[in-house]
PDB file of N, CA and C in Angstrom:
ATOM      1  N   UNK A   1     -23.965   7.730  15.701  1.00  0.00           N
ATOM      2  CA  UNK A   1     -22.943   8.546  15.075  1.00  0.00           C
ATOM      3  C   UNK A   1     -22.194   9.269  16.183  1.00  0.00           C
ATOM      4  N   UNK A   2     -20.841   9.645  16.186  1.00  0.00           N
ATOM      5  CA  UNK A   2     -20.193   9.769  16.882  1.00  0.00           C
ATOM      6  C   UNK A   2     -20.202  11.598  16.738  1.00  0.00           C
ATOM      7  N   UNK A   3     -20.051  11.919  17.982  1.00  0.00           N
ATOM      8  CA  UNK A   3     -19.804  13.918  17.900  1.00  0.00           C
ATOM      9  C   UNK A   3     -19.006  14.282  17.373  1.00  0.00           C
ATOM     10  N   UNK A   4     -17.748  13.514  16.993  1.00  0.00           N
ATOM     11  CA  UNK A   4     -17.129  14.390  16.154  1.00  0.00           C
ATOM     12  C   UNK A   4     -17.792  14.505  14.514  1.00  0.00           C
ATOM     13  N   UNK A   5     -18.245  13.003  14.462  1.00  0.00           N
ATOM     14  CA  UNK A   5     -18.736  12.543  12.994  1.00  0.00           C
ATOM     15  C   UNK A   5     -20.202  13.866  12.944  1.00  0.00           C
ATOM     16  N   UNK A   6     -20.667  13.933  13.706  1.00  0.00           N
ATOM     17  CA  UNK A   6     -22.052  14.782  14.008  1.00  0.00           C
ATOM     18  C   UNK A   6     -21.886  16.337  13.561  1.00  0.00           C
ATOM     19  N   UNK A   7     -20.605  16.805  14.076  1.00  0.00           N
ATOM     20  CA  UNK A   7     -19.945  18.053  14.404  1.00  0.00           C
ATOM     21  C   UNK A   7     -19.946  18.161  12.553  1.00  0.00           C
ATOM     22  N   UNK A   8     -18.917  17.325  12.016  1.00  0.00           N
ATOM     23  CA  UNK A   8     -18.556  17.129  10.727  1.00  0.00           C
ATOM     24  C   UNK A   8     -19.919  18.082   9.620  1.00  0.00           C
ATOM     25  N   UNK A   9     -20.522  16.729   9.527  1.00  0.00           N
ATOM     26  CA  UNK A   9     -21.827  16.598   8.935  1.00  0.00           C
ATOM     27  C   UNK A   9     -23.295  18.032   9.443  1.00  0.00           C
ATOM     28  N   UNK A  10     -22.807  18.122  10.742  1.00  0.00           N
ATOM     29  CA  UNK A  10     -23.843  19.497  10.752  1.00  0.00           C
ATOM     30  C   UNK A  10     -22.739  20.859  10.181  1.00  0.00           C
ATOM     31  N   UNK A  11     -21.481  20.901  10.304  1.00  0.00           N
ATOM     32  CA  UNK A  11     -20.850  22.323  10.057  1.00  0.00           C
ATOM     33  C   UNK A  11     -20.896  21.987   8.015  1.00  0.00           C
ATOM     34  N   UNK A  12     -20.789  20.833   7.401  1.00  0.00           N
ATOM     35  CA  UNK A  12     -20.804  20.830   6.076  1.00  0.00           C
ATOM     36  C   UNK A  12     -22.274  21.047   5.624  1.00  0.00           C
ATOM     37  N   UNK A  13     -23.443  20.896   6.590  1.00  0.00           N
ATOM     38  CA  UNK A  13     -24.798  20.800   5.818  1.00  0.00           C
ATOM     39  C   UNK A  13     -25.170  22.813   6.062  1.00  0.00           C
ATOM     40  N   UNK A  14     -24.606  22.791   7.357  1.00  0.00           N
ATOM     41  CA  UNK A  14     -24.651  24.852   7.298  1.00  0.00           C
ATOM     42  C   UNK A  14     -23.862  25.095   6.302  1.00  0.00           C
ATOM     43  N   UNK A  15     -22.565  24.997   6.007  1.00  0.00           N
ATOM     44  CA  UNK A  15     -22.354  25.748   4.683  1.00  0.00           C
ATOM     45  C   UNK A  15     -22.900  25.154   2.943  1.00  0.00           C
ATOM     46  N   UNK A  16     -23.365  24.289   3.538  1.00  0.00           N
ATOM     47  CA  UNK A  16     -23.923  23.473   2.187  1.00  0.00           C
ATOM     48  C   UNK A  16     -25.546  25.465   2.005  1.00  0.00           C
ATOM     49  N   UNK A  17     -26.076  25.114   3.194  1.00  0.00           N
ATOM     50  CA  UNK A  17     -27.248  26.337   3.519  1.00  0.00           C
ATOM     51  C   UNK A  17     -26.719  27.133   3.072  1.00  0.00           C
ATOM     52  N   UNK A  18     -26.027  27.856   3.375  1.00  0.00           N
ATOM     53  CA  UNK A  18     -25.384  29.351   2.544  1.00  0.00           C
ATOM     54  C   UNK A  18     -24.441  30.169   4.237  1.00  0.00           C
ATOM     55  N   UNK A  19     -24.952  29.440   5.289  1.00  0.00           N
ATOM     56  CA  UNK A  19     -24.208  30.443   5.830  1.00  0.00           C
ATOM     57  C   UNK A  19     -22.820  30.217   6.513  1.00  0.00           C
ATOM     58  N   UNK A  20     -22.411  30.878   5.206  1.00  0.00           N
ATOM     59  CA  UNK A  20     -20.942  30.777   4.990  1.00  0.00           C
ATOM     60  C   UNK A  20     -20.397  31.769   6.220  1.00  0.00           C
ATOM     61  N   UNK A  21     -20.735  33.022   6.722  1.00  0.00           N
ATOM     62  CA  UNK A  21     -20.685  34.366   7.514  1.00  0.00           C
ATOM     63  C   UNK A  21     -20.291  33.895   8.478  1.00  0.00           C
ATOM     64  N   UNK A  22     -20.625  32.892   8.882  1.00  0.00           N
ATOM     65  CA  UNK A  22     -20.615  32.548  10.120  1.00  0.00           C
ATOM     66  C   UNK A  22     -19.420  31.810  11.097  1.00  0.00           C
ATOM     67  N   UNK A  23     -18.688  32.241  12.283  1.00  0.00           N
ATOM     68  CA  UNK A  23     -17.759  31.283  12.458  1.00  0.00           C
ATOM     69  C   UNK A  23     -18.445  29.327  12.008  1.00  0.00           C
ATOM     70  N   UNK A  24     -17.471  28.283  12.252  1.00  0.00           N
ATOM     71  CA  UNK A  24     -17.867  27.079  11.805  1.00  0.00           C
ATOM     72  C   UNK A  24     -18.533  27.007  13.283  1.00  0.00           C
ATOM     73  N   UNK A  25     -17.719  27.101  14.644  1.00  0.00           N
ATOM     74  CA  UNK A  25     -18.480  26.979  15.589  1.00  0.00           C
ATOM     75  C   UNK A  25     -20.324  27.066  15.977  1.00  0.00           C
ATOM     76  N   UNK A  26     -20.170  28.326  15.532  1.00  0.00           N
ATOM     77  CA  UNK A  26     -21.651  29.065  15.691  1.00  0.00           C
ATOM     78  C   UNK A  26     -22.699  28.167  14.805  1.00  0.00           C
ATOM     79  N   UNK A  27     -22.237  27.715  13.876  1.00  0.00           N
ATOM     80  CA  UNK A  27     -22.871  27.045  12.930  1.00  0.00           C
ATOM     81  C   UNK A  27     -23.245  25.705  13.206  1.00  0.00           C
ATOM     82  N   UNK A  28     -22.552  25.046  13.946  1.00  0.00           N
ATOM     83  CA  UNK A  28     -22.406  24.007  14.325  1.00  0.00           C
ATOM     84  C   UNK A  28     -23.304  24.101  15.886  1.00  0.00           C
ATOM     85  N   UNK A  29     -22.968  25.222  16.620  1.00  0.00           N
ATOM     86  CA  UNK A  29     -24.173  25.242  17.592  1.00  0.00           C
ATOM     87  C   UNK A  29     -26.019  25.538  17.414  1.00  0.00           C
ATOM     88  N   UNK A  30     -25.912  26.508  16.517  1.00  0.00           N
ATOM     89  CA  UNK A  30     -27.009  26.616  15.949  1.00  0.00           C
ATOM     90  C   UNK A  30     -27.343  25.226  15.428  1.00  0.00           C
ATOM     91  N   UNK A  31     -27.004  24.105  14.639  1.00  0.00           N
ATOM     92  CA  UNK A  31     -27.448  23.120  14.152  1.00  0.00           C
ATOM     93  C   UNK A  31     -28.073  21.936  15.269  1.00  0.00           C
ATOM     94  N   UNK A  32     -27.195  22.112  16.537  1.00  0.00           N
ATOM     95  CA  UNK A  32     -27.370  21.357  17.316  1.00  0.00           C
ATOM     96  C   UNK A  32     -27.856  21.606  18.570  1.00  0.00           C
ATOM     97  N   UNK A  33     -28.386  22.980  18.464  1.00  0.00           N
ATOM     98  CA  UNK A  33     -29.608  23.309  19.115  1.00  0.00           C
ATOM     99  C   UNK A  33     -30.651  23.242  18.896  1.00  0.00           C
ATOM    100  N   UNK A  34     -30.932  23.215  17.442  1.00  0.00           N
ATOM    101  CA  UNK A  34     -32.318  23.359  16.523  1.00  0.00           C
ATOM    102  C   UNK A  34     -33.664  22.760  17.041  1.00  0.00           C
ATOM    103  N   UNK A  35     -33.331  21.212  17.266  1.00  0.00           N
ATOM    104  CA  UNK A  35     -34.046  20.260  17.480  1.00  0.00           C
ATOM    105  C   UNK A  35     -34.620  20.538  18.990  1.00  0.00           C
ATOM    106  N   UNK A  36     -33.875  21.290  19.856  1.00  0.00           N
ATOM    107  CA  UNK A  36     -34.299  21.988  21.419  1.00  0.00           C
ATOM    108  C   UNK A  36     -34.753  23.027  21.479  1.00  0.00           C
ATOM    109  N   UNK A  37     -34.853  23.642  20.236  1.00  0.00           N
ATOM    110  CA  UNK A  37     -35.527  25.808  20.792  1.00  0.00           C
ATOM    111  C   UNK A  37     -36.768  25.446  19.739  1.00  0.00           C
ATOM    112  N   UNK A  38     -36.835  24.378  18.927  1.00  0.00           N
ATOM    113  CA  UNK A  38     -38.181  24.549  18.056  1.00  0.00           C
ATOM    114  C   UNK A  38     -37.703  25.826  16.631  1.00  0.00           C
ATOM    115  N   UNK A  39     -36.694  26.229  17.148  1.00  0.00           N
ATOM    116  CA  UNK A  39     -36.568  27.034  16.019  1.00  0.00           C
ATOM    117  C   UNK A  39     -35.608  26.563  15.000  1.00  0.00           C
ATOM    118  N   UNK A  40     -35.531  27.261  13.666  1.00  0.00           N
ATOM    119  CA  UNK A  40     -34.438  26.749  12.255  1.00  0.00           C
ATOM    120  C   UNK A  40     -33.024  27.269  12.935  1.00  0.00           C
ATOM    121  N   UNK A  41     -31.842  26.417  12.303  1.00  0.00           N
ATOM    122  CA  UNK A  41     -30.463  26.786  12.654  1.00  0.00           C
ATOM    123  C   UNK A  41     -30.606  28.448  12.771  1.00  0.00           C
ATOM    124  N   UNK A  42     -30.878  28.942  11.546  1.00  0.00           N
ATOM    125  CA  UNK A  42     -30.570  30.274  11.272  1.00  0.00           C
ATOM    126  C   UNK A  42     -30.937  31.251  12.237  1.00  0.00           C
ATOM    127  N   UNK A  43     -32.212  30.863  12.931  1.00  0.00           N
ATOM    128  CA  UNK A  43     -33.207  32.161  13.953  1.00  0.00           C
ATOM    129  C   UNK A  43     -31.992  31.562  15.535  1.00  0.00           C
ATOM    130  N   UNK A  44     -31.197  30.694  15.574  1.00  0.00           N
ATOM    131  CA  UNK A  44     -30.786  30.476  16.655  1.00  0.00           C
ATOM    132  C   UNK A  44     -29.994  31.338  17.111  1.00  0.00           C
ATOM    133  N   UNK A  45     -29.584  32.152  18.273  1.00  0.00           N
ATOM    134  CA  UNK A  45     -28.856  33.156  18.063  1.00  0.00           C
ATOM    135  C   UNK A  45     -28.053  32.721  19.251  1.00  0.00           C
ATOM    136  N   UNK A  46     -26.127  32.127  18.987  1.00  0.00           N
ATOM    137  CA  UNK A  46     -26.040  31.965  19.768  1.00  0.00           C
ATOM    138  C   UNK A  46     -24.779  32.456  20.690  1.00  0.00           C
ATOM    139  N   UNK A  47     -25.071  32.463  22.201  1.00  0.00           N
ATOM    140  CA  UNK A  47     -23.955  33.341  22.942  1.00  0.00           C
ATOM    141  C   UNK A  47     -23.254  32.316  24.283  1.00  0.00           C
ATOM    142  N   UNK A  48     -22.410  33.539  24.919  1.00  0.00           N
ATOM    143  CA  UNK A  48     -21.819  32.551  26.044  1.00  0.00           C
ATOM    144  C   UNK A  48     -21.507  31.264  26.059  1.00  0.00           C
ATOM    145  N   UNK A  49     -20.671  31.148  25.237  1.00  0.00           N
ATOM    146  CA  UNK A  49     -20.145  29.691  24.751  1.00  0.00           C
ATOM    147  C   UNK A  49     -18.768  30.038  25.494  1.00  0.00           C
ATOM    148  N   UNK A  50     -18.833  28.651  26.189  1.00  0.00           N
ATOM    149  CA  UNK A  50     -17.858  28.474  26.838  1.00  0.00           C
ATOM    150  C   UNK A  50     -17.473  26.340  27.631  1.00  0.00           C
ATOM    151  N   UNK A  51     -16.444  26.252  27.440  1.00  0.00           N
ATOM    152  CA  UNK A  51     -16.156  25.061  28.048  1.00  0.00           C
ATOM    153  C   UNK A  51     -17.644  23.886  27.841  1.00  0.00           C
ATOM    154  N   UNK A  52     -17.962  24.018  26.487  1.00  0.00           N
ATOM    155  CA  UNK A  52     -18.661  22.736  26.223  1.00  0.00           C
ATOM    156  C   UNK A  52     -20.777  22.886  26.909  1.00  0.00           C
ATOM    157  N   UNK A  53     -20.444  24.527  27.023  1.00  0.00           N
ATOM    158  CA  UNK A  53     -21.629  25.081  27.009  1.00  0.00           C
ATOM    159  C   UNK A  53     -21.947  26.123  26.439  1.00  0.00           C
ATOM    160  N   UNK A  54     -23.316  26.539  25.694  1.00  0.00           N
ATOM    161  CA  UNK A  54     -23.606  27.704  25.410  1.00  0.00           C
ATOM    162  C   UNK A  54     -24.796  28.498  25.494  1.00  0.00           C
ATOM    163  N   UNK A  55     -25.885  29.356  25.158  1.00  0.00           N
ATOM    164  CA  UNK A  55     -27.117  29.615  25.170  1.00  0.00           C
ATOM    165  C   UNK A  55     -27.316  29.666  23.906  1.00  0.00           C
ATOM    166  N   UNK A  56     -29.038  29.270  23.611  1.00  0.00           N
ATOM    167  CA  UNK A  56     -29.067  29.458  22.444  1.00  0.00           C
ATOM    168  C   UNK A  56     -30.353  30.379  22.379  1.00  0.00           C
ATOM    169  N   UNK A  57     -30.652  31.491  21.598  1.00  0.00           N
ATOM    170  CA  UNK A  57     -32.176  32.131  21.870  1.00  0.00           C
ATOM    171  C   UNK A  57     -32.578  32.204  20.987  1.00  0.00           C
ATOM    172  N   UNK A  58     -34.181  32.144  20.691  1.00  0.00           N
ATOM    173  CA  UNK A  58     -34.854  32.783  19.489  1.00  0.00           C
ATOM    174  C   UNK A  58     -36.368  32.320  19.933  1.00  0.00           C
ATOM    175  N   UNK A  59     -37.108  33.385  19.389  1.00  0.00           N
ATOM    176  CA  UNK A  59     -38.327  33.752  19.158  1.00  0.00           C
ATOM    177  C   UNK A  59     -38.746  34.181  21.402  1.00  0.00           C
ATOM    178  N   UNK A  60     -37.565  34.758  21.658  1.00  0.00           N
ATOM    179  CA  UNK A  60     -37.899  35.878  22.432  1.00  0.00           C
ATOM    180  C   UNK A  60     -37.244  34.415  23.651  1.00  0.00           C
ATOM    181  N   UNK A  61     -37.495  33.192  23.687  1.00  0.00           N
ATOM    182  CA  UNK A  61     -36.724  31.936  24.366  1.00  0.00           C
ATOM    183  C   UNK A  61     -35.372  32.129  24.596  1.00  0.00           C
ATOM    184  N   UNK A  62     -35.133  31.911  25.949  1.00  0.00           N
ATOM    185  CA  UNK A  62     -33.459  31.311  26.010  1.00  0.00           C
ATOM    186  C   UNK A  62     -33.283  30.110  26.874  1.00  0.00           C
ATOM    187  N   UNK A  63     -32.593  29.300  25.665  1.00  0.00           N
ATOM    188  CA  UNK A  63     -31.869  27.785  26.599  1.00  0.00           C
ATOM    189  C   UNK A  63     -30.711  27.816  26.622  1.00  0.00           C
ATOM    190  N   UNK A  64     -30.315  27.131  28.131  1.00  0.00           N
ATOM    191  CA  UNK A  64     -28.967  26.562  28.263  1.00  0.00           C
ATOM    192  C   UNK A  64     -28.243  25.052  27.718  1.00  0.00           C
ATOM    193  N   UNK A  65     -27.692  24.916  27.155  1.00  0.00           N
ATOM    194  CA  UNK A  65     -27.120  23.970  26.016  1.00  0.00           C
ATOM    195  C   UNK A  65     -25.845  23.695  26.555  1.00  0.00           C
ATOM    196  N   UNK A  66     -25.718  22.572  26.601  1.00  0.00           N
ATOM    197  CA  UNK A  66     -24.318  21.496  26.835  1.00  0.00           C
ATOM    198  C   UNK A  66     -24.156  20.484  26.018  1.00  0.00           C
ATOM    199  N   UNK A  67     -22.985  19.979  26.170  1.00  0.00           N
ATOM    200  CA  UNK A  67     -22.398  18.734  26.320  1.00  0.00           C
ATOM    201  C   UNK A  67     -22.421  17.563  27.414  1.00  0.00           C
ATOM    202  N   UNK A  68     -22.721  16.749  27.366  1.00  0.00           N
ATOM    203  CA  UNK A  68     -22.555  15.753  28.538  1.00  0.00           C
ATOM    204  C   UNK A  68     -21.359  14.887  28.507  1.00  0.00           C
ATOM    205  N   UNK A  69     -21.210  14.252  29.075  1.00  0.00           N
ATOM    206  CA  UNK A  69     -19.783  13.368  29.348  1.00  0.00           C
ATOM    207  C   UNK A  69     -19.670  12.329  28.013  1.00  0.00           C
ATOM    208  N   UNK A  70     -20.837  11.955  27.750  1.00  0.00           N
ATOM    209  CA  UNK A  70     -21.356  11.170  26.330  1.00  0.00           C
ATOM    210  C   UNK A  70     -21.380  11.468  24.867  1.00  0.00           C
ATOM    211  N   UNK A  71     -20.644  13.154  25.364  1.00  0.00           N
ATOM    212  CA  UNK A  71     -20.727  14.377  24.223  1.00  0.00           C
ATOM    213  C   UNK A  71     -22.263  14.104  23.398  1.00  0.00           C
ATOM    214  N   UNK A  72     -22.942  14.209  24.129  1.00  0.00           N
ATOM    215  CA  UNK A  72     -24.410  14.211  23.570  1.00  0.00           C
ATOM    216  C   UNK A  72     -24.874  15.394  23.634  1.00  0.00           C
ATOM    217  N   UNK A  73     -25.450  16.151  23.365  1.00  0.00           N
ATOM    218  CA  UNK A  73     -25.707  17.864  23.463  1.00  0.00           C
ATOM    219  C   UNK A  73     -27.371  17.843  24.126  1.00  0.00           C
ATOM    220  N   UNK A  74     -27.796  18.685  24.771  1.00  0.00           N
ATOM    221  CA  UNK A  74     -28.736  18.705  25.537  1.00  0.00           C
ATOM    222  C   UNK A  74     -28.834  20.054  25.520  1.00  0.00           C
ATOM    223  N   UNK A  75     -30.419  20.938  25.358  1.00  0.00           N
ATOM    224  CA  UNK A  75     -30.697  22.165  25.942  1.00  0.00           C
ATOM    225  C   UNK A  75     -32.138  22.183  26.681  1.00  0.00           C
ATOM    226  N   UNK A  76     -31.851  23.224  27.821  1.00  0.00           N
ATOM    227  CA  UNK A  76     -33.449  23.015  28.589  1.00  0.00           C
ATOM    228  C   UNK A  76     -33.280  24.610  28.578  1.00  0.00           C
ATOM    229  N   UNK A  77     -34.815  25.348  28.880  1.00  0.00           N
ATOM    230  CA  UNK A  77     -35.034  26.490  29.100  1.00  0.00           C
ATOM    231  C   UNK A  77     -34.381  27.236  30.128  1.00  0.00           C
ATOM    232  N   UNK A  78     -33.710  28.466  29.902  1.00  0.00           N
ATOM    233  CA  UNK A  78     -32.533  28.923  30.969  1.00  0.00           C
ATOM    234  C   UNK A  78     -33.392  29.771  32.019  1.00  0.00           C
ATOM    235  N   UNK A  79     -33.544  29.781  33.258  1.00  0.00           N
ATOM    236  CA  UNK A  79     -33.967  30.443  34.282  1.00  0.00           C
ATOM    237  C   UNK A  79     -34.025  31.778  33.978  1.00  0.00           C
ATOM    238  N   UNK A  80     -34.948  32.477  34.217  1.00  0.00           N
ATOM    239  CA  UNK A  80     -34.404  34.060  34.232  1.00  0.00           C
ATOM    240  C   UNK A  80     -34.392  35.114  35.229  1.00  0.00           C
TER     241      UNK A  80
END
């Protein structure tokens, strides 16, 4: 499936969830961090988004989260 098709389908299944509050962005990062912090969209808390990167934190964790050239999304644990 293609990132935009991905993008689509995770920002319609967050508001399908209820959280409507939320920019679509945020929603869409939270979804596609999920599967990398171990935690649910919702506990993802996320910041410093910028140019096709962002952090994502929860349960006291912070990862750094991208894009790759493949627009494949990737997060590893952020240095501290």
């Amino acid at each position: 499936m293609s990132m935009s098709k991905l993008g689509v389908v995770l920002a319609l299944s967050a508001t399908a969830a209820g959280c409507v509050n939320l920019p679509m962005q945020t929603r869409v990062l939270q979804q596609t961090s999920a599967g990398f912090t171990g935690c649910t969209p919702e506990n993802n808390v996320i910041s410093n988004t910028s140019a096709g990167t962002w952090n994502a934190s929860c349960n006291g964790k912070k990862f750094l989260c991208s894009y790759g050239a493949n627009t494949q999304a990737s997060c590893a644990p952020a240095a501290n």
